[in-house]
PDB file of N, CA and C in Angstrom:
ATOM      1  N   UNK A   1      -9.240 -10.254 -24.617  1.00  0.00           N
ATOM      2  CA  UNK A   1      -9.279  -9.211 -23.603  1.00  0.00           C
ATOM      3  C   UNK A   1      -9.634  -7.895 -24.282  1.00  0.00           C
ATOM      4  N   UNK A   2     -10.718  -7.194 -23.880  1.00  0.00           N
ATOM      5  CA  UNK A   2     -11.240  -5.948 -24.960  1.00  0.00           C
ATOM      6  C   UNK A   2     -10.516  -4.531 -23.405  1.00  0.00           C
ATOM      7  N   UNK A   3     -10.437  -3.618 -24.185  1.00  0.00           N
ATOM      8  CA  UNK A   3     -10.148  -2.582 -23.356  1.00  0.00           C
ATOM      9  C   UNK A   3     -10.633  -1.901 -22.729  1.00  0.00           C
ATOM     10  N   UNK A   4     -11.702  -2.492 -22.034  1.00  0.00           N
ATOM     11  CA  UNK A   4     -12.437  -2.173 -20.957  1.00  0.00           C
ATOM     12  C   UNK A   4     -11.536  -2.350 -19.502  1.00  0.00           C
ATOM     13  N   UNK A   5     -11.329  -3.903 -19.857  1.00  0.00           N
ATOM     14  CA  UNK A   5     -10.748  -4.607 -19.076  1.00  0.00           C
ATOM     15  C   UNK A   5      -9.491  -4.072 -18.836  1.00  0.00           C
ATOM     16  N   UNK A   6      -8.186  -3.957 -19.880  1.00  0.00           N
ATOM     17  CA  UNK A   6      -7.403  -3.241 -19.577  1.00  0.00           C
ATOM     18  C   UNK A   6      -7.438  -2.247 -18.779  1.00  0.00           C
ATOM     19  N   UNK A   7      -7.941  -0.691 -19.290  1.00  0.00           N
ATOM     20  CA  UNK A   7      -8.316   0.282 -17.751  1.00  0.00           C
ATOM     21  C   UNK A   7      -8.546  -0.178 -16.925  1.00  0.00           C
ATOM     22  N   UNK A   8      -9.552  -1.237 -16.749  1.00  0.00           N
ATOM     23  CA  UNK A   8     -10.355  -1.459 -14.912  1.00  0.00           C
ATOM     24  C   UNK A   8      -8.140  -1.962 -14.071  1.00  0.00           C
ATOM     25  N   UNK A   9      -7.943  -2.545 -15.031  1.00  0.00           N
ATOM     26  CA  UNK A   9      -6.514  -3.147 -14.208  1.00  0.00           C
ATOM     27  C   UNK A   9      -5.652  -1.954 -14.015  1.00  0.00           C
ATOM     28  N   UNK A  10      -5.836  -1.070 -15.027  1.00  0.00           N
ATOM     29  CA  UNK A  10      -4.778   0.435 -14.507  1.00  0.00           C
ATOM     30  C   UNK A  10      -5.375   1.224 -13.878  1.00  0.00           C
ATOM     31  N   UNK A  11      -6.584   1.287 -13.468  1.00  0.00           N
ATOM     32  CA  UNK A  11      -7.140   2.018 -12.374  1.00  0.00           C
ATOM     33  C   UNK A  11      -6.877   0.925 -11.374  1.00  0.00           C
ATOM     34  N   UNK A  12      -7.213  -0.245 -10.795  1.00  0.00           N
ATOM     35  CA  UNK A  12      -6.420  -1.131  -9.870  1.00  0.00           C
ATOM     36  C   UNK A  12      -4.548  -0.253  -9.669  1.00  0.00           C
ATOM     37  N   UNK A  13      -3.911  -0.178 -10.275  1.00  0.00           N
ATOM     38  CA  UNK A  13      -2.204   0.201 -10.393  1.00  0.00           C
ATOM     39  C   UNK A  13      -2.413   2.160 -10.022  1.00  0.00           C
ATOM     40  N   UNK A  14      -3.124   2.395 -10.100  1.00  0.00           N
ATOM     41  CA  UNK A  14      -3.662   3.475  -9.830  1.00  0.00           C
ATOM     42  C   UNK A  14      -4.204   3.838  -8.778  1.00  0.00           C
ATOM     43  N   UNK A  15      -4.907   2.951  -8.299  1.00  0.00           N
ATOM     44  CA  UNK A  15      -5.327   2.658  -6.702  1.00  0.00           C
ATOM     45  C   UNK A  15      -4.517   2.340  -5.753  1.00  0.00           C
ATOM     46  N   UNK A  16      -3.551   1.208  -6.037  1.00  0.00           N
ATOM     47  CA  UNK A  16      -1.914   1.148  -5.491  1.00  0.00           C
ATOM     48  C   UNK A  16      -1.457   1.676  -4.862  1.00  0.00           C
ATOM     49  N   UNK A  17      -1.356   2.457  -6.262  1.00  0.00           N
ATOM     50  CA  UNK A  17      -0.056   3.981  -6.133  1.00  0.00           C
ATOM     51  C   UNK A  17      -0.567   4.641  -4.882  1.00  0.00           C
ATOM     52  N   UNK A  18      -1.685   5.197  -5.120  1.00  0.00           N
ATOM     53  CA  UNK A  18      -2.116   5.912  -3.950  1.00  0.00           C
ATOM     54  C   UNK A  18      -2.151   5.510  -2.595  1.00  0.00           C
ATOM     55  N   UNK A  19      -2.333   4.216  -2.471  1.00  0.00           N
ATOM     56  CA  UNK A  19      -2.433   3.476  -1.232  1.00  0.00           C
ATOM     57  C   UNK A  19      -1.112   3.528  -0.671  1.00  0.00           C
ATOM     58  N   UNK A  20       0.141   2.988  -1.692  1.00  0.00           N
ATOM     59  CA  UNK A  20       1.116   2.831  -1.058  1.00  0.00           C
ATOM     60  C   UNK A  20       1.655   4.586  -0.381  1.00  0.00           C
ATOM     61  N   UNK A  21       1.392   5.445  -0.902  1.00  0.00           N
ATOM     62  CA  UNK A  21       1.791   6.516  -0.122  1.00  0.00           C
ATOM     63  C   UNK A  21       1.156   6.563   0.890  1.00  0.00           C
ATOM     64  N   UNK A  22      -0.203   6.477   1.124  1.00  0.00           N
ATOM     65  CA  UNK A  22      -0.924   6.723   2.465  1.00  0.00           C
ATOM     66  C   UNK A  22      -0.233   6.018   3.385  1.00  0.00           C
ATOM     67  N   UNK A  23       0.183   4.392   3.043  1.00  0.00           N
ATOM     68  CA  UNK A  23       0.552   3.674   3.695  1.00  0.00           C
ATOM     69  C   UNK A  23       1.609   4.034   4.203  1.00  0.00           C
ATOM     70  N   UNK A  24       2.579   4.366   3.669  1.00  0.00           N
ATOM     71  CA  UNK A  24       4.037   5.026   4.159  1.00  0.00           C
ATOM     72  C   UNK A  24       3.312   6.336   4.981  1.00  0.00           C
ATOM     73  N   UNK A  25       3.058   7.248   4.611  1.00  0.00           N
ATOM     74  CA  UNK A  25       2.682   8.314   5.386  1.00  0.00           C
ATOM     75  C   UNK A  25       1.692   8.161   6.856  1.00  0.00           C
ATOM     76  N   UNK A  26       0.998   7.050   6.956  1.00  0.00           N
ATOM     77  CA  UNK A  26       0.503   6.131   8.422  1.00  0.00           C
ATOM     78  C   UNK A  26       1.568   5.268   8.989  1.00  0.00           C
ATOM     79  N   UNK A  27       2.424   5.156   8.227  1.00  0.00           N
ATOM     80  CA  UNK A  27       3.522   4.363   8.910  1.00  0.00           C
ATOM     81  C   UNK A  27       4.418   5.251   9.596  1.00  0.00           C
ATOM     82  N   UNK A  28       4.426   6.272   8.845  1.00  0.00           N
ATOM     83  CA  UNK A  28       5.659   7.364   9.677  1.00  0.00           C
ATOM     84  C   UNK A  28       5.161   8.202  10.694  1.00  0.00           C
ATOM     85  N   UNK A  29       3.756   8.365  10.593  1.00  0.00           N
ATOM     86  CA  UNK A  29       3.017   9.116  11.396  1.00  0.00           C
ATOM     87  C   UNK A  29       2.999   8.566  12.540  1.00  0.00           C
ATOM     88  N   UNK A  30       2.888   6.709  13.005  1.00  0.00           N
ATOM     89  CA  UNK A  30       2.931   6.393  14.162  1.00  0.00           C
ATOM     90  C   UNK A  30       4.547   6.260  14.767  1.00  0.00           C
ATOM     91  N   UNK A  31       5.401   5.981  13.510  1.00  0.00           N
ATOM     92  CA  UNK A  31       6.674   5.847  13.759  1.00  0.00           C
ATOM     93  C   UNK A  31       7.127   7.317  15.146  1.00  0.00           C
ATOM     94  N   UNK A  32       6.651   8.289  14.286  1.00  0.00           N
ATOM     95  CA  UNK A  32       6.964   9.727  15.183  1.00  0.00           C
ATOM     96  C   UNK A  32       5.817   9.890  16.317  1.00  0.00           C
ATOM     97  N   UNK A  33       4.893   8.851  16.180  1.00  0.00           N
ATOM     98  CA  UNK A  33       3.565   9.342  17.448  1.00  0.00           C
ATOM     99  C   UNK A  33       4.748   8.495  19.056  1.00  0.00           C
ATOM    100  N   UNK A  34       5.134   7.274  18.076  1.00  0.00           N
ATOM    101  CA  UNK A  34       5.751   6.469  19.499  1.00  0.00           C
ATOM    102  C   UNK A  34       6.924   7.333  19.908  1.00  0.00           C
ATOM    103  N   UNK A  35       7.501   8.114  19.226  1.00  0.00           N
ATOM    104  CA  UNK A  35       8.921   8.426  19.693  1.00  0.00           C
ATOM    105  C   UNK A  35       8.552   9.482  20.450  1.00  0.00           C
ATOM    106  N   UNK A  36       7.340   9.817  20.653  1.00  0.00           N
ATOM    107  CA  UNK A  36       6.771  11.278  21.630  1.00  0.00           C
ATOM    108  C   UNK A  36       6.184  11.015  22.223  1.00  0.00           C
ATOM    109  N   UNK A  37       5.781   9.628  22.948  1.00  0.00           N
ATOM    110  CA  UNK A  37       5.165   8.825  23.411  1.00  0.00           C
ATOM    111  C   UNK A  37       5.446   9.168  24.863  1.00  0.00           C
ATOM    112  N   UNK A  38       4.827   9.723  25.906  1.00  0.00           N
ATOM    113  CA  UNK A  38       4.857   9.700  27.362  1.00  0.00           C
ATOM    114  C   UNK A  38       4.708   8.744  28.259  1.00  0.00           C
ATOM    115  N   UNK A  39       3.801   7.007  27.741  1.00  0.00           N
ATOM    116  CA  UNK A  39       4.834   6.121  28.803  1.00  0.00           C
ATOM    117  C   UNK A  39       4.898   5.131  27.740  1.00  0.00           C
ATOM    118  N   UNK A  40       5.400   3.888  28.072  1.00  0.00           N
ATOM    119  CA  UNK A  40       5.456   2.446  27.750  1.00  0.00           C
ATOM    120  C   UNK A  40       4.541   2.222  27.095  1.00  0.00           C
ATOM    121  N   UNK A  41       3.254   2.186  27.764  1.00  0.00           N
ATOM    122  CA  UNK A  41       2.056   1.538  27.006  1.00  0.00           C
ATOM    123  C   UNK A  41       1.894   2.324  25.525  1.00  0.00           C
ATOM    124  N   UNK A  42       1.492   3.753  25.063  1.00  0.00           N
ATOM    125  CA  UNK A  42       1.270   4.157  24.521  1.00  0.00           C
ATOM    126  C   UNK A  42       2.395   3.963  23.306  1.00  0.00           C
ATOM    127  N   UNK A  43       3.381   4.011  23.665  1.00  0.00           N
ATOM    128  CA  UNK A  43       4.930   3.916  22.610  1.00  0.00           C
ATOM    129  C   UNK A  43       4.776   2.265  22.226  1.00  0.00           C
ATOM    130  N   UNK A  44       4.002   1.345  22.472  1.00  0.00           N
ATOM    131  CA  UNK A  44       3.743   0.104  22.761  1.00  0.00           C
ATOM    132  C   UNK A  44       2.883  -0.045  21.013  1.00  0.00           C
ATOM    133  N   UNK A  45       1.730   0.909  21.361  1.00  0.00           N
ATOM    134  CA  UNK A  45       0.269   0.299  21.352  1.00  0.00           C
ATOM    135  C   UNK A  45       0.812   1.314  19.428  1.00  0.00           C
ATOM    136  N   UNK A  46       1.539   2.472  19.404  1.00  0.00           N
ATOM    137  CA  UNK A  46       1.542   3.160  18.485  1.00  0.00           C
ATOM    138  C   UNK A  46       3.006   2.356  17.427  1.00  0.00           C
ATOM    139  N   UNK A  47       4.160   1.522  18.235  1.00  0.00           N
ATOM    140  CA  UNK A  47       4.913   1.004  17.137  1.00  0.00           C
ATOM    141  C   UNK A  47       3.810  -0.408  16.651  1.00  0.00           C
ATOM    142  N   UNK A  48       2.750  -1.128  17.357  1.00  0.00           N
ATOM    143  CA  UNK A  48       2.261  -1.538  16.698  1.00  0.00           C
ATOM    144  C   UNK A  48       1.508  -1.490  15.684  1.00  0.00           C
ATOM    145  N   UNK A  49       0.988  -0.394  15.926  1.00  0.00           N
ATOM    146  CA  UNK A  49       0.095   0.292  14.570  1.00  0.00           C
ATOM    147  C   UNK A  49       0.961   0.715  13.340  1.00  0.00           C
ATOM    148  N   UNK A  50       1.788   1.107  13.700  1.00  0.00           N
ATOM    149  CA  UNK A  50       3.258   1.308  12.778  1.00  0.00           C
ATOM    150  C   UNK A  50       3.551   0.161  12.230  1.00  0.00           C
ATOM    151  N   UNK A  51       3.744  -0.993  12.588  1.00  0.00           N
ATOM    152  CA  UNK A  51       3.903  -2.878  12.221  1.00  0.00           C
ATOM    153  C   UNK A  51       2.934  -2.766  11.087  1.00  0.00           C
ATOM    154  N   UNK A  52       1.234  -2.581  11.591  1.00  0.00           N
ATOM    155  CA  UNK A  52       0.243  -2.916  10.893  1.00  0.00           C
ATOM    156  C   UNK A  52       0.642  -2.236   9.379  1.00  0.00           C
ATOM    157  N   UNK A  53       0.486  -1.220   9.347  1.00  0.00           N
ATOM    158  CA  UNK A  53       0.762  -0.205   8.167  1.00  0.00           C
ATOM    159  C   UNK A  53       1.663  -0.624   7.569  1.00  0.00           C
ATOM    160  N   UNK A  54       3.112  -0.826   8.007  1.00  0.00           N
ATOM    161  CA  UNK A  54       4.058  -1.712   7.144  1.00  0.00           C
ATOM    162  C   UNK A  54       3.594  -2.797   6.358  1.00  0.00           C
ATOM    163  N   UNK A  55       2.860  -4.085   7.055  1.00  0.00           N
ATOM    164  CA  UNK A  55       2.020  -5.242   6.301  1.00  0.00           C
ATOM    165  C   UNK A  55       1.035  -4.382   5.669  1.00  0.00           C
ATOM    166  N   UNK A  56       0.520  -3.451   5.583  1.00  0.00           N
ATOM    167  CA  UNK A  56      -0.418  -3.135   4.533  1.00  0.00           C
ATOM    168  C   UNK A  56       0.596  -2.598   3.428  1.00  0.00           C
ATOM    169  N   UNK A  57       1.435  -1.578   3.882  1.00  0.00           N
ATOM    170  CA  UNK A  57       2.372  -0.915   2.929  1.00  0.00           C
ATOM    171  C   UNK A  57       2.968  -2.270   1.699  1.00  0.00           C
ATOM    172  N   UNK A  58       3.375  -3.421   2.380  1.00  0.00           N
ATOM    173  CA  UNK A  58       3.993  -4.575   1.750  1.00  0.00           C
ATOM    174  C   UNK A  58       2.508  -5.264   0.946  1.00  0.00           C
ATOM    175  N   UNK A  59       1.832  -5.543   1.083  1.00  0.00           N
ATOM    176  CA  UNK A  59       0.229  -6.292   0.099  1.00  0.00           C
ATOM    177  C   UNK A  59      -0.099  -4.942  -0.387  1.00  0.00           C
ATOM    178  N   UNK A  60       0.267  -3.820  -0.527  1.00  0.00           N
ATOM    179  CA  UNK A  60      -0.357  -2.944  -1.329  1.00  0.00           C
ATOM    180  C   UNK A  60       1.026  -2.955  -2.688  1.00  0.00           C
ATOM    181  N   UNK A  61       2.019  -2.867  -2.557  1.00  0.00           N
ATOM    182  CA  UNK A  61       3.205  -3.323  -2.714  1.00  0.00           C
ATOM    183  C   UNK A  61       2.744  -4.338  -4.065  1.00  0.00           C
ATOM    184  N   UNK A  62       2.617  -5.390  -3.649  1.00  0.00           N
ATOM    185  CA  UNK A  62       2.290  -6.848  -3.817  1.00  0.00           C
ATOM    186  C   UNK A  62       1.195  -6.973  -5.279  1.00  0.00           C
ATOM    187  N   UNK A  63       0.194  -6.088  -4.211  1.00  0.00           N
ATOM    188  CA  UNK A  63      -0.880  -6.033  -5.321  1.00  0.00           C
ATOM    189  C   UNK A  63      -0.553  -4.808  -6.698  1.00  0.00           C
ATOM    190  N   UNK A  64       0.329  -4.114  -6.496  1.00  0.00           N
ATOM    191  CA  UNK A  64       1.350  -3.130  -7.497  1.00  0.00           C
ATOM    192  C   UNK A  64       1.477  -4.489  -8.555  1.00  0.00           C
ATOM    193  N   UNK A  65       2.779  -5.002  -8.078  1.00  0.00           N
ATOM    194  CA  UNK A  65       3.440  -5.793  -8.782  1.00  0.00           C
ATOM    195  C   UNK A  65       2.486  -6.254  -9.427  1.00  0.00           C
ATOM    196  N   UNK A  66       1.532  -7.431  -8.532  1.00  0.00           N
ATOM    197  CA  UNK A  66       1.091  -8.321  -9.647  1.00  0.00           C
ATOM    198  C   UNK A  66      -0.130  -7.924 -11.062  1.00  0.00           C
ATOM    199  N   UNK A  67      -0.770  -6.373 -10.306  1.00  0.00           N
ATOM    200  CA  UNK A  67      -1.458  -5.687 -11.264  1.00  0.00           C
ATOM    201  C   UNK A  67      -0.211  -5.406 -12.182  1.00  0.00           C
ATOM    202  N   UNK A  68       0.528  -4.984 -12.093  1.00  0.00           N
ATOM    203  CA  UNK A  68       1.692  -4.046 -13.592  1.00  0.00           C
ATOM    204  C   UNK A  68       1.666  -5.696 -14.769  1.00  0.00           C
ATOM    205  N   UNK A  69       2.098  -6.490 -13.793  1.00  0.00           N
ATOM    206  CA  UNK A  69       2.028  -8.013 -14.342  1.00  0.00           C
ATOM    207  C   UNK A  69       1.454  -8.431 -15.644  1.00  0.00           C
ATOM    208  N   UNK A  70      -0.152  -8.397 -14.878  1.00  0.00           N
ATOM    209  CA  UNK A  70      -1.264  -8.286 -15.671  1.00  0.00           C
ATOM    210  C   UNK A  70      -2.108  -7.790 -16.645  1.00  0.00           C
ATOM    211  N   UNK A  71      -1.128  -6.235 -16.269  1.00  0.00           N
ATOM    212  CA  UNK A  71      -1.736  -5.151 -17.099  1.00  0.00           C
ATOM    213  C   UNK A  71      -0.686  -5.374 -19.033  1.00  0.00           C
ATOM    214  N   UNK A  72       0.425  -5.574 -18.273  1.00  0.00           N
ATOM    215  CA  UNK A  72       1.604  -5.748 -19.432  1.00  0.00           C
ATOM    216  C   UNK A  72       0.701  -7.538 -20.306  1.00  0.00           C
ATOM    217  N   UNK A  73       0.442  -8.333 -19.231  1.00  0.00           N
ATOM    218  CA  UNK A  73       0.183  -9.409 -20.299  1.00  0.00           C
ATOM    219  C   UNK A  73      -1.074  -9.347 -21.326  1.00  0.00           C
ATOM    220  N   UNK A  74      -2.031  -8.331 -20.547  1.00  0.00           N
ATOM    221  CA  UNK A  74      -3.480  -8.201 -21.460  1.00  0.00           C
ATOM    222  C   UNK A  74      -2.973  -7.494 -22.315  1.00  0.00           C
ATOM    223  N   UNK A  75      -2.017  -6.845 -22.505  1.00  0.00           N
ATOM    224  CA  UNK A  75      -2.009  -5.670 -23.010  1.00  0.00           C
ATOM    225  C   UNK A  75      -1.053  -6.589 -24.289  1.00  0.00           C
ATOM    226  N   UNK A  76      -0.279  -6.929 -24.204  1.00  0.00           N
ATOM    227  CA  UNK A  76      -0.302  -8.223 -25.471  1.00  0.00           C
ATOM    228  C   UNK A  76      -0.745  -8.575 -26.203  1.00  0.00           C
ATOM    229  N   UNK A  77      -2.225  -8.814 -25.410  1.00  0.00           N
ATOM    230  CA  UNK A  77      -3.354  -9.892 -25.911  1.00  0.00           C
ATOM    231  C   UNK A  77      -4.723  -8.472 -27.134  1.00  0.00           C
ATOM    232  N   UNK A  78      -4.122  -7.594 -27.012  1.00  0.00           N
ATOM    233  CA  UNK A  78      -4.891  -6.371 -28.043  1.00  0.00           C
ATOM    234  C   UNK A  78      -4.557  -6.522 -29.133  1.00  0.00           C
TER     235      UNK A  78
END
């Protein structure tokens, strides 16, 4: 494994990072769009989008972990 490769995987853990905040910050954004929500449908249509963002928040999550993983085992292999 030459250290090329290494960076490309900590810019991946780097990409993450960032994601997982957006993700939380789209998650809370609909969290508070539904609670100001004027009828049913709309408070409906916005905790689902709130759902979505959570499953992204969790595989962005995911893909954290298993990049740090990866990054620690190449990083061995120097």
């Amino acid at each position: 494994m030459d250290k090329t490769r290494l960076k490309s995987i900590k810019s991946m853990m780097e990409i993450a990072i960032i994601a997982i905040g957006r993700e939380r910050n789209a998650y809370n954004f609909y969290m508070e769009a539904s609670e100001e929500a004027y009828d049913e449908e709309s408070k409906e249509l916005f905790i689902t989008l709130a759902n979505q963002e959570k499953q992204h928040l969790a595989n962005m999550e995911k893909l954290l972990e298993t990049t740090k993983s990866l990054y620690e085992e190449e990083k061995k292999k120097i």
